[in-house]
C-alpha atoms as a PDB file:
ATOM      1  CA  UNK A   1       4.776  -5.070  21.836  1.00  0.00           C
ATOM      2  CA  UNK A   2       3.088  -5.836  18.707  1.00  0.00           C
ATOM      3  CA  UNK A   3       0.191  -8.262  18.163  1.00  0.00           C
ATOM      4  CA  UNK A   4      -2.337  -9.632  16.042  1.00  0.00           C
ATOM      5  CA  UNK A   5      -5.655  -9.045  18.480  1.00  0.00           C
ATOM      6  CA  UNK A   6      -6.347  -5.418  18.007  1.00  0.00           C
ATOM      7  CA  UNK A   7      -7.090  -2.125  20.596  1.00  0.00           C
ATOM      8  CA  UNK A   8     -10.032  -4.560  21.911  1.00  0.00           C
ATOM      9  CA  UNK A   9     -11.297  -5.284  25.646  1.00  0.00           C
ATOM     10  CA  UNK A  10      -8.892  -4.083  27.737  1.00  0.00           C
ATOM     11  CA  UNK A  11      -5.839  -3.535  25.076  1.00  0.00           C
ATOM     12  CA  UNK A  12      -5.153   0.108  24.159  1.00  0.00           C
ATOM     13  CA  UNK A  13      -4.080   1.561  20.518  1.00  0.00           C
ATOM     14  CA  UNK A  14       0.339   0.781  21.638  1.00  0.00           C
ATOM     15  CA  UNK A  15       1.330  -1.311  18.546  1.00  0.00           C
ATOM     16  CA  UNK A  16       4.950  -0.939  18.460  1.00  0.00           C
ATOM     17  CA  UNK A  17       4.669   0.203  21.800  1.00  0.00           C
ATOM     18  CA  UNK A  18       8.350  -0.409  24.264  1.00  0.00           C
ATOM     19  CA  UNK A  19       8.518  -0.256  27.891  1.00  0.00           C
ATOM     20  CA  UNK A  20      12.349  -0.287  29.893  1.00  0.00           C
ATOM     21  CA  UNK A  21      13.123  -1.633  33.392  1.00  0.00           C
ATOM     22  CA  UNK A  22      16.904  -1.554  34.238  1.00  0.00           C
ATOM     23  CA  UNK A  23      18.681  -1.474  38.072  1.00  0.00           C
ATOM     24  CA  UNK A  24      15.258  -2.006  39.268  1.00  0.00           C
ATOM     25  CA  UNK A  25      13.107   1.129  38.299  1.00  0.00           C
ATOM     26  CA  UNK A  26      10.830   1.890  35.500  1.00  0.00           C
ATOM     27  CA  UNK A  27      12.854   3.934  33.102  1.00  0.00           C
ATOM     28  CA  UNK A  28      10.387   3.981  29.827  1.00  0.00           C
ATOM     29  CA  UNK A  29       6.741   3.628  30.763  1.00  0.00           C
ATOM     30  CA  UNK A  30       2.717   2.995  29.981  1.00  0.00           C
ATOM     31  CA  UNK A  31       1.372   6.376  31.018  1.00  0.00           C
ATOM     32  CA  UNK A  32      -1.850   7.234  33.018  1.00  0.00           C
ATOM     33  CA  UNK A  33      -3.912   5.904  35.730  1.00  0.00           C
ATOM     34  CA  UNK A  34      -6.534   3.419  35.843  1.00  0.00           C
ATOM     35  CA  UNK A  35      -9.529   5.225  37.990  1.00  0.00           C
ATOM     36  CA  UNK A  36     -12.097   3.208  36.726  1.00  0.00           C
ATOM     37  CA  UNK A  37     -13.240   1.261  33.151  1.00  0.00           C
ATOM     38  CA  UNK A  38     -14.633   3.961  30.546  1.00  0.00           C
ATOM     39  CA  UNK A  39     -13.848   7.584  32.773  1.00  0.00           C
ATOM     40  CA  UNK A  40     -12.576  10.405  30.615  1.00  0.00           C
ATOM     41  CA  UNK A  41      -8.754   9.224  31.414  1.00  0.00           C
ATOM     42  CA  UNK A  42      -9.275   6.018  30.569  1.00  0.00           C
ATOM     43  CA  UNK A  43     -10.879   6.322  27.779  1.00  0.00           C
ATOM     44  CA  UNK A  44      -9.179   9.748  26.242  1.00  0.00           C
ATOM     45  CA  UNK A  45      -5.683   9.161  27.442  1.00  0.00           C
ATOM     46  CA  UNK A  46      -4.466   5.288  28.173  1.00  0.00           C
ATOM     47  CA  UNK A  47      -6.519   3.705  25.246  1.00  0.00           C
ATOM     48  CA  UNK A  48      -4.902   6.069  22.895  1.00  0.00           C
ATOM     49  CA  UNK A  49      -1.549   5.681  21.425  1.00  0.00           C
ATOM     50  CA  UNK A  50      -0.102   9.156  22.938  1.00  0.00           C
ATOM     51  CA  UNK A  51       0.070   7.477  26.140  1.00  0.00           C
ATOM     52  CA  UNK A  52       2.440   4.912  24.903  1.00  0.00           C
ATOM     53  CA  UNK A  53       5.857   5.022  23.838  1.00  0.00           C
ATOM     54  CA  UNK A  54       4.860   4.911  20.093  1.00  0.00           C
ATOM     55  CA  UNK A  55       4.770   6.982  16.891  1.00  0.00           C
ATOM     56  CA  UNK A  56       1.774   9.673  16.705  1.00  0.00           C
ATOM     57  CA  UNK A  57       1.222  12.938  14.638  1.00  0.00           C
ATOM     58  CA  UNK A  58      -0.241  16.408  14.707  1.00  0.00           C
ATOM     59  CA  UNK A  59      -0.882  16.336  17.876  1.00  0.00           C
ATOM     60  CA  UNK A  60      -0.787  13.049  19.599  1.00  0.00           C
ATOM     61  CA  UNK A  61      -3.231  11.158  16.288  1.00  0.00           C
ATOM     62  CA  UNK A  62      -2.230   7.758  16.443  1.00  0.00           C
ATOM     63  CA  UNK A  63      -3.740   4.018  16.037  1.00  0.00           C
ATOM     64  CA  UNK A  64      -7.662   3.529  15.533  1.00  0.00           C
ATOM     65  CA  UNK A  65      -8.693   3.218  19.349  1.00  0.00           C
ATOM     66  CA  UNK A  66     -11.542  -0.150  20.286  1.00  0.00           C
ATOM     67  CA  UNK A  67     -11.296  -1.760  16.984  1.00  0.00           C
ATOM     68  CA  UNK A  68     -10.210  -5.586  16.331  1.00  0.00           C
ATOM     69  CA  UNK A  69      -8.398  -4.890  12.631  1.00  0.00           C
ATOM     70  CA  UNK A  70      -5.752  -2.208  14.695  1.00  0.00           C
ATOM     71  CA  UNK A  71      -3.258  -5.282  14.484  1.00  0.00           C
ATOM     72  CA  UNK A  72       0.359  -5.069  14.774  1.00  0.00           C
ATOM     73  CA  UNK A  73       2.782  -8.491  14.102  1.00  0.00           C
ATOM     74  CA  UNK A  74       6.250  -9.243  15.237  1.00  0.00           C
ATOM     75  CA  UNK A  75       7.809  -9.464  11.671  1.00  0.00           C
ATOM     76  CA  UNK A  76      11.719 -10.760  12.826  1.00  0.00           C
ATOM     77  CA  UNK A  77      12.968 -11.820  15.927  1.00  0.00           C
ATOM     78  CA  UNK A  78      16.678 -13.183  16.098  1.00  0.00           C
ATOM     79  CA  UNK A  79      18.384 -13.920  19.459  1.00  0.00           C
ATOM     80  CA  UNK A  80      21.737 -14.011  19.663  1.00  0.00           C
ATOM     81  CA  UNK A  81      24.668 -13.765  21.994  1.00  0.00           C
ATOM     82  CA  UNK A  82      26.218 -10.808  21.110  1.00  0.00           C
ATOM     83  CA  UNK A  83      23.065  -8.751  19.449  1.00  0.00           C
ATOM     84  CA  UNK A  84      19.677  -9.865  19.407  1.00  0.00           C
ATOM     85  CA  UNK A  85      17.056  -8.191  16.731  1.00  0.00           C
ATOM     86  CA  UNK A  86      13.068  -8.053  16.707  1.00  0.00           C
ATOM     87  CA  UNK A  87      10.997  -5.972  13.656  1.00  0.00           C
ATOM     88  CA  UNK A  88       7.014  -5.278  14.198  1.00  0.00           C
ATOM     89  CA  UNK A  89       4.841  -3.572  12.059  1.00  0.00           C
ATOM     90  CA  UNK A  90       2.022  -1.522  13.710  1.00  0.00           C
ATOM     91  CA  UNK A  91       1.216  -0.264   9.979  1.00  0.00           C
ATOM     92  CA  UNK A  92      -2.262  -1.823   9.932  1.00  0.00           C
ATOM     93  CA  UNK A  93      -3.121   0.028  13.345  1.00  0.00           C
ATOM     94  CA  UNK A  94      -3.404   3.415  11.869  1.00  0.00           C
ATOM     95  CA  UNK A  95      -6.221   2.067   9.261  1.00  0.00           C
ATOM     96  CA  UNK A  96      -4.627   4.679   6.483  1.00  0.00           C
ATOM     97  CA  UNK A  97      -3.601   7.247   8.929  1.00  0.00           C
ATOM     98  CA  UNK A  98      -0.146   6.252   8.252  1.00  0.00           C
ATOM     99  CA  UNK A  99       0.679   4.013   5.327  1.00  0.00           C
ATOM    100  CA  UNK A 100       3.819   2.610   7.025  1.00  0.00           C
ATOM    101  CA  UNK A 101       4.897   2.337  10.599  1.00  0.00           C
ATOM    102  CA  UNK A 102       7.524   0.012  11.074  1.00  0.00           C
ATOM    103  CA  UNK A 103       9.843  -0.503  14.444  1.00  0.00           C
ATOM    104  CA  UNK A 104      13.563  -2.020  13.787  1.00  0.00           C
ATOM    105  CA  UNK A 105      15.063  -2.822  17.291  1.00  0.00           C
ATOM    106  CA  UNK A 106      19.186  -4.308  17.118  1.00  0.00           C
ATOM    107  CA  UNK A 107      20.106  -4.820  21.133  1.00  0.00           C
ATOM    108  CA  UNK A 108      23.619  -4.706  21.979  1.00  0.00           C
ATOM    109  CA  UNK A 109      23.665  -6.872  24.536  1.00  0.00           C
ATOM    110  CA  UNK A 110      24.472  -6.295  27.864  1.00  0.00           C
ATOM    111  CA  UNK A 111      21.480  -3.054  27.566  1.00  0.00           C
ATOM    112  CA  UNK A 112      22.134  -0.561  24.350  1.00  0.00           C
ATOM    113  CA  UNK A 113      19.266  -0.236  21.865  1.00  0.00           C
ATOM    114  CA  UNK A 114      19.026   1.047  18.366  1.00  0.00           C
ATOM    115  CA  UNK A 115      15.466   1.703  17.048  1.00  0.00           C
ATOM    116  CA  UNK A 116      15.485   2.380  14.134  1.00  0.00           C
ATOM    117  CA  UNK A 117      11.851   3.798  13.024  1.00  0.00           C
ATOM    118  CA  UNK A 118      10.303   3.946   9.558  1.00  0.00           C
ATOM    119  CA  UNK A 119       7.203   5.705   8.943  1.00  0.00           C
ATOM    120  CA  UNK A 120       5.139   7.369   6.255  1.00  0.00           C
ATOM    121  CA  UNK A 121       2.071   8.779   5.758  1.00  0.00           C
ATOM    122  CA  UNK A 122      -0.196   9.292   2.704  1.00  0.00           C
ATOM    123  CA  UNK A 123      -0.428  13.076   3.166  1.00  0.00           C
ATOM    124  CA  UNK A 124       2.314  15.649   4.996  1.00  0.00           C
ATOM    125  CA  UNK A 125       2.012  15.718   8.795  1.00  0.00           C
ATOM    126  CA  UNK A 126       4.027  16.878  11.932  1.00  0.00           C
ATOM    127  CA  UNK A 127       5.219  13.489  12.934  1.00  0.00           C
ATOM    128  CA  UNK A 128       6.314  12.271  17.046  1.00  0.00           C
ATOM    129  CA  UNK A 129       8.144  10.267  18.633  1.00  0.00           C
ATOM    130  CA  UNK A 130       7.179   9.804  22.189  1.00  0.00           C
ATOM    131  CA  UNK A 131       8.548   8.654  25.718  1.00  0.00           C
ATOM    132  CA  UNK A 132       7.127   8.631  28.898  1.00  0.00           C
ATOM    133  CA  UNK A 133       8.952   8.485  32.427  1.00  0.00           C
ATOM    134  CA  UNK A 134       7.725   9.102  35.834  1.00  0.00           C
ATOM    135  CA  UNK A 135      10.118  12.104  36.636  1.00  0.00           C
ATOM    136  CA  UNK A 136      11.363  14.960  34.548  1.00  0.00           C
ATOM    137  CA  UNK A 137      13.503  14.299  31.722  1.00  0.00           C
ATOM    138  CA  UNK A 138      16.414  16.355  31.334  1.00  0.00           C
ATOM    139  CA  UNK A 139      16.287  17.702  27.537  1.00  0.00           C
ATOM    140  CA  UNK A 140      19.129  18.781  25.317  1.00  0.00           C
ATOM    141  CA  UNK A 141      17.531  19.902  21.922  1.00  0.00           C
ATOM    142  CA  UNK A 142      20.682  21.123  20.614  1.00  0.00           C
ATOM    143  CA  UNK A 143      22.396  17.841  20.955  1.00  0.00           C
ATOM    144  CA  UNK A 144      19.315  15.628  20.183  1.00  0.00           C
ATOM    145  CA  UNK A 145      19.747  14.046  23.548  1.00  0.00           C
ATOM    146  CA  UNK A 146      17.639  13.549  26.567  1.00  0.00           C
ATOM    147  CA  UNK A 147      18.340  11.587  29.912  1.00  0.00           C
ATOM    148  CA  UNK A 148      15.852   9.753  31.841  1.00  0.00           C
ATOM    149  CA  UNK A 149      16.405   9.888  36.059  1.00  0.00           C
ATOM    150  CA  UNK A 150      14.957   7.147  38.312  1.00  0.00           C
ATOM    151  CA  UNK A 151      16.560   6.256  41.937  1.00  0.00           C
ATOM    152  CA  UNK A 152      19.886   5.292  40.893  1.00  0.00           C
ATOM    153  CA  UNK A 153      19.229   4.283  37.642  1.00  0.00           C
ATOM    154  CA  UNK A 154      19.472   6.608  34.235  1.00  0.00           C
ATOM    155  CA  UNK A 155      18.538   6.200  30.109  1.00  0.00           C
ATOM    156  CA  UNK A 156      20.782   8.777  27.828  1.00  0.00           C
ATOM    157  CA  UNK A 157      18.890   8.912  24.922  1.00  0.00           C
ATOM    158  CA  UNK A 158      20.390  10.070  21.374  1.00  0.00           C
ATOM    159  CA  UNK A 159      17.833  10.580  17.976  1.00  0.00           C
ATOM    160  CA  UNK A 160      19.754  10.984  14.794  1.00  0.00           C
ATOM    161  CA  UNK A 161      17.275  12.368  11.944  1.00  0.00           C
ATOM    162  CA  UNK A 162      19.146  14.303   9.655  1.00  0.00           C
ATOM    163  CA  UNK A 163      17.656  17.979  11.003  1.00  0.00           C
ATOM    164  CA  UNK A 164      16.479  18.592  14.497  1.00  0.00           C
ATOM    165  CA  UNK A 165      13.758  17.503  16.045  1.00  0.00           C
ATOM    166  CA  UNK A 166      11.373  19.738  18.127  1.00  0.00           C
ATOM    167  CA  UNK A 167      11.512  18.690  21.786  1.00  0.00           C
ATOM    168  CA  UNK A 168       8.548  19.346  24.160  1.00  0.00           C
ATOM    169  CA  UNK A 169       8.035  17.897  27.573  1.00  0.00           C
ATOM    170  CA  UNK A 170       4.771  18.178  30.098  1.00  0.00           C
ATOM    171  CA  UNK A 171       3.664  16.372  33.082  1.00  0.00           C
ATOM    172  CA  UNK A 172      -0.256  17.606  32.545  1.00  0.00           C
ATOM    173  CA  UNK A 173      -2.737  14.820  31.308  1.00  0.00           C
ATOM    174  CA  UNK A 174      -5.209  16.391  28.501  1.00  0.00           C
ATOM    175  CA  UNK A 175      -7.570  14.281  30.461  1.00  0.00           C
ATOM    176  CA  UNK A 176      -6.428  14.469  34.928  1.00  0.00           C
ATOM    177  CA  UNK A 177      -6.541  11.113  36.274  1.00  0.00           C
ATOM    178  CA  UNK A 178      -9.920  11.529  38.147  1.00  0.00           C
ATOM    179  CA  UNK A 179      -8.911   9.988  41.121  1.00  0.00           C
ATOM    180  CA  UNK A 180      -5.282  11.292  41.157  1.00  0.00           C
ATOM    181  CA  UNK A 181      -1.813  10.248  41.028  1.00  0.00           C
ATOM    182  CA  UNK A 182       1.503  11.250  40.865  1.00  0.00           C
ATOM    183  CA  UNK A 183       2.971  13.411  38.137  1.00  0.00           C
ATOM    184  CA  UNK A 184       4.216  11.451  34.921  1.00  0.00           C
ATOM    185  CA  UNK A 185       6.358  13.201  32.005  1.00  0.00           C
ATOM    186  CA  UNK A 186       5.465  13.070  28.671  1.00  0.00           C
ATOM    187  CA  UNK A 187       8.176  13.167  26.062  1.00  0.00           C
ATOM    188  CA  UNK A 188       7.687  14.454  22.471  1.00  0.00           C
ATOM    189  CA  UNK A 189      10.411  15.099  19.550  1.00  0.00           C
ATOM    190  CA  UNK A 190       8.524  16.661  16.390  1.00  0.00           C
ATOM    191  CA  UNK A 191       9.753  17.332  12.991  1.00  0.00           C
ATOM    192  CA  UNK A 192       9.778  20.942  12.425  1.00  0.00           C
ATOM    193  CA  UNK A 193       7.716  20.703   9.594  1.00  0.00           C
ATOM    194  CA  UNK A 194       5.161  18.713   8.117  1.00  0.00           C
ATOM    195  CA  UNK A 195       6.847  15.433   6.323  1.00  0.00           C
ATOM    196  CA  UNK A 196       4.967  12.353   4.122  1.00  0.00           C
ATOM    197  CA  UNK A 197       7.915  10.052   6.040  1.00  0.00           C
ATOM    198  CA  UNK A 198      10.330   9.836   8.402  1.00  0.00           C
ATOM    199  CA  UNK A 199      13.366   7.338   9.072  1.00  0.00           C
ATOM    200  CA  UNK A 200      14.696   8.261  12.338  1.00  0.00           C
ATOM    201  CA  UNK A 201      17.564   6.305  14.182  1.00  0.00           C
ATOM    202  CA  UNK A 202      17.617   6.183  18.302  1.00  0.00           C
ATOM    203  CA  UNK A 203      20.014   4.814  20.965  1.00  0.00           C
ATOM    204  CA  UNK A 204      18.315   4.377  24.533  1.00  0.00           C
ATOM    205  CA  UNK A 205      21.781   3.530  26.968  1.00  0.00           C
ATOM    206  CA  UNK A 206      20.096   2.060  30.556  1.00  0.00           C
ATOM    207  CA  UNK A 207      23.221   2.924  33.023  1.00  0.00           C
ATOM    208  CA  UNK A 208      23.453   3.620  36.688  1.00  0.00           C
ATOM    209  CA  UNK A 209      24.401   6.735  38.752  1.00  0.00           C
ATOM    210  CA  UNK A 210      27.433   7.672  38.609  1.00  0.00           C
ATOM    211  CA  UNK A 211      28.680   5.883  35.667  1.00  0.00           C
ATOM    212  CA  UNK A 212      28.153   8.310  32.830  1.00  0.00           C
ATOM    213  CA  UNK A 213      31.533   8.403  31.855  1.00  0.00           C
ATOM    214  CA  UNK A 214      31.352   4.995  30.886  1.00  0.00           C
ATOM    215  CA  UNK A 215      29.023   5.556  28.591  1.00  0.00           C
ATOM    216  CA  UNK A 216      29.396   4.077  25.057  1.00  0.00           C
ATOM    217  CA  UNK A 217      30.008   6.932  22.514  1.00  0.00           C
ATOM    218  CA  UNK A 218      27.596   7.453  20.054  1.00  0.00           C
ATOM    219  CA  UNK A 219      27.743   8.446  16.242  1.00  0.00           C
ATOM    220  CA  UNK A 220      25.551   8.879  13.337  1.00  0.00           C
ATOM    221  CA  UNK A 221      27.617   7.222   9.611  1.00  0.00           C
ATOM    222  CA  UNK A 222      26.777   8.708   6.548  1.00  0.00           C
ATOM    223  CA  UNK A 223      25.976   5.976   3.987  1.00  0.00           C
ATOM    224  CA  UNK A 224      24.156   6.461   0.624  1.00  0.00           C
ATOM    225  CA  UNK A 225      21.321   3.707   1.218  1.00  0.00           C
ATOM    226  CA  UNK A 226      20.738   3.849   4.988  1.00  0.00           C
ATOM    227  CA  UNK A 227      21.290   5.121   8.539  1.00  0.00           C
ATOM    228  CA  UNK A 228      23.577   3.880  10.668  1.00  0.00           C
ATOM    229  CA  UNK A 229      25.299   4.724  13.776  1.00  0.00           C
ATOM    230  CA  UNK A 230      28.893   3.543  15.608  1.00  0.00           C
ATOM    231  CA  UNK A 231      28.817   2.995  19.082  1.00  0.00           C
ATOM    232  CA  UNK A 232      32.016   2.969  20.685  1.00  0.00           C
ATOM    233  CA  UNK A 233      32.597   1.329  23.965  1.00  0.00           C
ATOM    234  CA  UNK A 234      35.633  -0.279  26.219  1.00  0.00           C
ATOM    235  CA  UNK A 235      35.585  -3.500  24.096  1.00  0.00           C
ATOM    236  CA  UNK A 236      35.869  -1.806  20.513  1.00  0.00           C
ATOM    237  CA  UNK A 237      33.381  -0.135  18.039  1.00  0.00           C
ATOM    238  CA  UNK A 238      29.848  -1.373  17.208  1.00  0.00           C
ATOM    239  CA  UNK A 239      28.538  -0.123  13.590  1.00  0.00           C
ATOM    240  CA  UNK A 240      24.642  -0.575  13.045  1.00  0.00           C
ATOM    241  CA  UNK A 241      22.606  -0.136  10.095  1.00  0.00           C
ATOM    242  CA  UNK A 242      19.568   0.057   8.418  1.00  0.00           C
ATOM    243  CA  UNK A 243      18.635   0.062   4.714  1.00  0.00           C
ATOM    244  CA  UNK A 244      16.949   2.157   3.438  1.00  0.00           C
ATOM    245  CA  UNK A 245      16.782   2.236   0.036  1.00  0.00           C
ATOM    246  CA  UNK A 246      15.226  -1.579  -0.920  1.00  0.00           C
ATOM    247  CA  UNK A 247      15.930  -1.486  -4.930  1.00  0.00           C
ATOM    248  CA  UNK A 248      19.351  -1.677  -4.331  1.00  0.00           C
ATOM    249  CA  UNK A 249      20.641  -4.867  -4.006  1.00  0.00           C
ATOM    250  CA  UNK A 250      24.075  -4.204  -2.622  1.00  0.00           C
ATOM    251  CA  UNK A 251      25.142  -1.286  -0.043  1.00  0.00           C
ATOM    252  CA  UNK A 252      27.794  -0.315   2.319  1.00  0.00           C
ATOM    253  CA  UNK A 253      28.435   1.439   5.036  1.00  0.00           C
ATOM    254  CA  UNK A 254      32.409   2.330   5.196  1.00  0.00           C
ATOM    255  CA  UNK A 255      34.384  -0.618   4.719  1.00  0.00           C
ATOM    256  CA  UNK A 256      31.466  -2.844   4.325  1.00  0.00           C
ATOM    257  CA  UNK A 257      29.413  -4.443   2.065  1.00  0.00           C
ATOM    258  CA  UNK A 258      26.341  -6.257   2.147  1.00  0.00           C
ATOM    259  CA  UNK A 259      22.701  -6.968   0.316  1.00  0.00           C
ATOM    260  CA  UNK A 260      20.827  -7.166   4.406  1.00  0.00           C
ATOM    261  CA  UNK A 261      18.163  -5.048   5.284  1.00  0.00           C
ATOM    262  CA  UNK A 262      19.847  -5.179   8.703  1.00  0.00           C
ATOM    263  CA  UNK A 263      23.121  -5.624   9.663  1.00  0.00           C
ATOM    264  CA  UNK A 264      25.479  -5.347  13.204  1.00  0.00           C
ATOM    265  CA  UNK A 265      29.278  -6.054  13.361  1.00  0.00           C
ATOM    266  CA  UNK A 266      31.380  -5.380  16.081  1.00  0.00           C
ATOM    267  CA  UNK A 267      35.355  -4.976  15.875  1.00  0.00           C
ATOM    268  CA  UNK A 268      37.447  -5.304  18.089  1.00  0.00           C
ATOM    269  CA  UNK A 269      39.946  -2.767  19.522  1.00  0.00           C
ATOM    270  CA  UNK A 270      43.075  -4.730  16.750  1.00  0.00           C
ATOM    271  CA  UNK A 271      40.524  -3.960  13.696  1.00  0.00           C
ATOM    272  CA  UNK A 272      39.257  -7.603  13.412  1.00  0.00           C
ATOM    273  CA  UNK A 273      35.427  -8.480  13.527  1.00  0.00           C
ATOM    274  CA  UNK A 274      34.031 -11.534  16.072  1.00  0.00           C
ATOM    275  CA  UNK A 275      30.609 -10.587  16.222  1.00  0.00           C
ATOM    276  CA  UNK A 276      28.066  -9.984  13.536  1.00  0.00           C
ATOM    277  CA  UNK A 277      24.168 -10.110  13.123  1.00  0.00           C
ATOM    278  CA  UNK A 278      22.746 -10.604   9.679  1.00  0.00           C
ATOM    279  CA  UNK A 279      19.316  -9.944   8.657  1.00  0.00           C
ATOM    280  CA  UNK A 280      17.205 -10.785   5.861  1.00  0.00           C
ATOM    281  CA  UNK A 281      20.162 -11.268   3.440  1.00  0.00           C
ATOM    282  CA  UNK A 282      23.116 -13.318   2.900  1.00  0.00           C
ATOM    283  CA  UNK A 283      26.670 -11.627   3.031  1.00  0.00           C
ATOM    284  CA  UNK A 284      28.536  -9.136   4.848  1.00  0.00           C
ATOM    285  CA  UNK A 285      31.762  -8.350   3.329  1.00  0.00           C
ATOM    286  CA  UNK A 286      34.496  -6.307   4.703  1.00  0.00           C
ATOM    287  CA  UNK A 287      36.841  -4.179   2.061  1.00  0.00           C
ATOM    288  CA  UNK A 288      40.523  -4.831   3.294  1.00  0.00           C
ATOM    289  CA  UNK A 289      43.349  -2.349   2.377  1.00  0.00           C
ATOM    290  CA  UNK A 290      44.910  -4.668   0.114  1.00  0.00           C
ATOM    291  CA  UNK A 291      42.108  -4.594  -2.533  1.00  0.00           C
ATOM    292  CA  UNK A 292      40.511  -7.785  -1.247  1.00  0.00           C
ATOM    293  CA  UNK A 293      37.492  -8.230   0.624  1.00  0.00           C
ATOM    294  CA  UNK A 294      37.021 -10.792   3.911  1.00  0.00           C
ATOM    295  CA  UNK A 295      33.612 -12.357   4.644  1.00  0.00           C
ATOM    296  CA  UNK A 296      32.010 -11.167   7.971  1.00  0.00           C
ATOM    297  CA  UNK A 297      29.085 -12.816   7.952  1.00  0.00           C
ATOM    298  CA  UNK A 298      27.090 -15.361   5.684  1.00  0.00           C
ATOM    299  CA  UNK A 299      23.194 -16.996   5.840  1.00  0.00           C
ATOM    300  CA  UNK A 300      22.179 -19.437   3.090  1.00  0.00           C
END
């Protein structure tokens, strides 16, 4: 969710805000109760960005709360029937807060999503990344993985950084619900320090009981101008990136080349490519053994 009308009337400060429904529960949620317009909860928990699944710091700071100019905008949006792709840029939210907070989302269809997050701020901060779910998540801060439980349904969840991340969990409200409600969990993965930016990579995997060890295996790559990850499943090997490093005009990312901000291909389990998404530049070229390169992907 990103749009252009601001945390007015009854929107809240969630620029770049997600929300995930898979097997039919509520895996990645809005937080809070509504007792009434204006009570402490309202007004101190749901109309500010904590509450959300969205990028905060020191503390749970986040977007300007009841003002028209806390905009986001959708900046990209490609469908597609392999990956689809959507950008948004809740950067004008924070009103200086943060100078840049920008949301990079490549789906792998059917249900795997890469976020790819890139924020910075004008001064050094503890940055967070938050998720809410109605039960307790199960946390692995070694590992840099959580897992989401609801009925049958599950989220593994995998954040590639660089260092770890600081993982916290609570099901208290700063501000109770006055009227009650159920407990909710509140996610939070800090950096350990304070940081002027972060670019932080995350794969959500929706799956059902009982079929973890179908899972898709996940990987961070190590490329010079970027992040990416591969994701490995039963029909061959994904590899996702994200540029990060704009004054270059060509990068790679093992045996490929390209001058995209963005950029998906998917090989299958024989080596060759048959999916690709492309975004915001024109090739992607893949380096063969031979000395030659193939085209993957072109846009004029």
């Amino acid at each position: 969710h990103s749009d252009p009308f601001g945390a007015i009337s009854h929107a809240h400060a969630d620029q770049n805000a997600f929300t995930i429904e898979a097997f039919g529960e509520a895996l990645a949620i809005v937080s809070g109760y509504y007792p009434w317009y204006g009570s402490d909860h309202h007004r101190n928990w749901q109309w500010e960005s904590k509450s959300s699944n969205t990028i905060t710091f020191d503390g749970g700071i986040g977007q300007v709360v009841r003002d028209a100019k806390s905009k986001g905008r959708i900046v990209a949006f490609l469908p597609g029937n392999a990956y689809d792709y959507v950008e948004a840029d809740a950067s004008a939210a924070y009103q200086g807060r943060l100078s840049r907070c920008v949301r990079k989302v490549v789906h792998l269809r059917p249900g795997v999503f890469i976020l790819f997050d890139d924020v910075a701020a004008p001064e050094p901060h503890t940055l967070e990344w938050r998720l809410h779910a109605l039960s307790e998540m199960t946390l692995d801060e070694d590992f840099q993985r959580l897992t989401v439980a609801q009925g049958d349904a599950r989220m593994a969840v995998r954040l590639f950084y660089g260092e770890n991340l600081a993982f916290s969990q609570t099901s208290e409200f700063e501000y109770p619900p006055e009227r009650g409600g159920d407990d909710q969990y509140h996610f939070v993965a800090s950096t350990p320090g304070q940081v002027t930016a972060i670019r932080l990579v995350t794969v959500l995997m929706p799956y059902r009981k009982g079929a973890e060890n179908a899972l898709p295996v996940v990987e961070p790559v190590l490329c010079d101008a970027g992040r990416a990850v591969r994701i490995k499943d039963s029909t061959g090997v994904h590899l996702v990136a994200f540029r990060t490093a704009p004054d270059k005009p060509k990068w790679g990312v093992e045996v490929l080349d390209t001058d995209a901000d963005v950029f998906a291909v998917h090989f299958k389990p024989d080596g060759t490519a048959d999916h690709a998404l492309l975004h915001n530049g024109t090739y992607i070229n893949e380096a063969l053994p031979n000395g030659t390169t193939r085209p993957i992907a072109t846009s004029q």
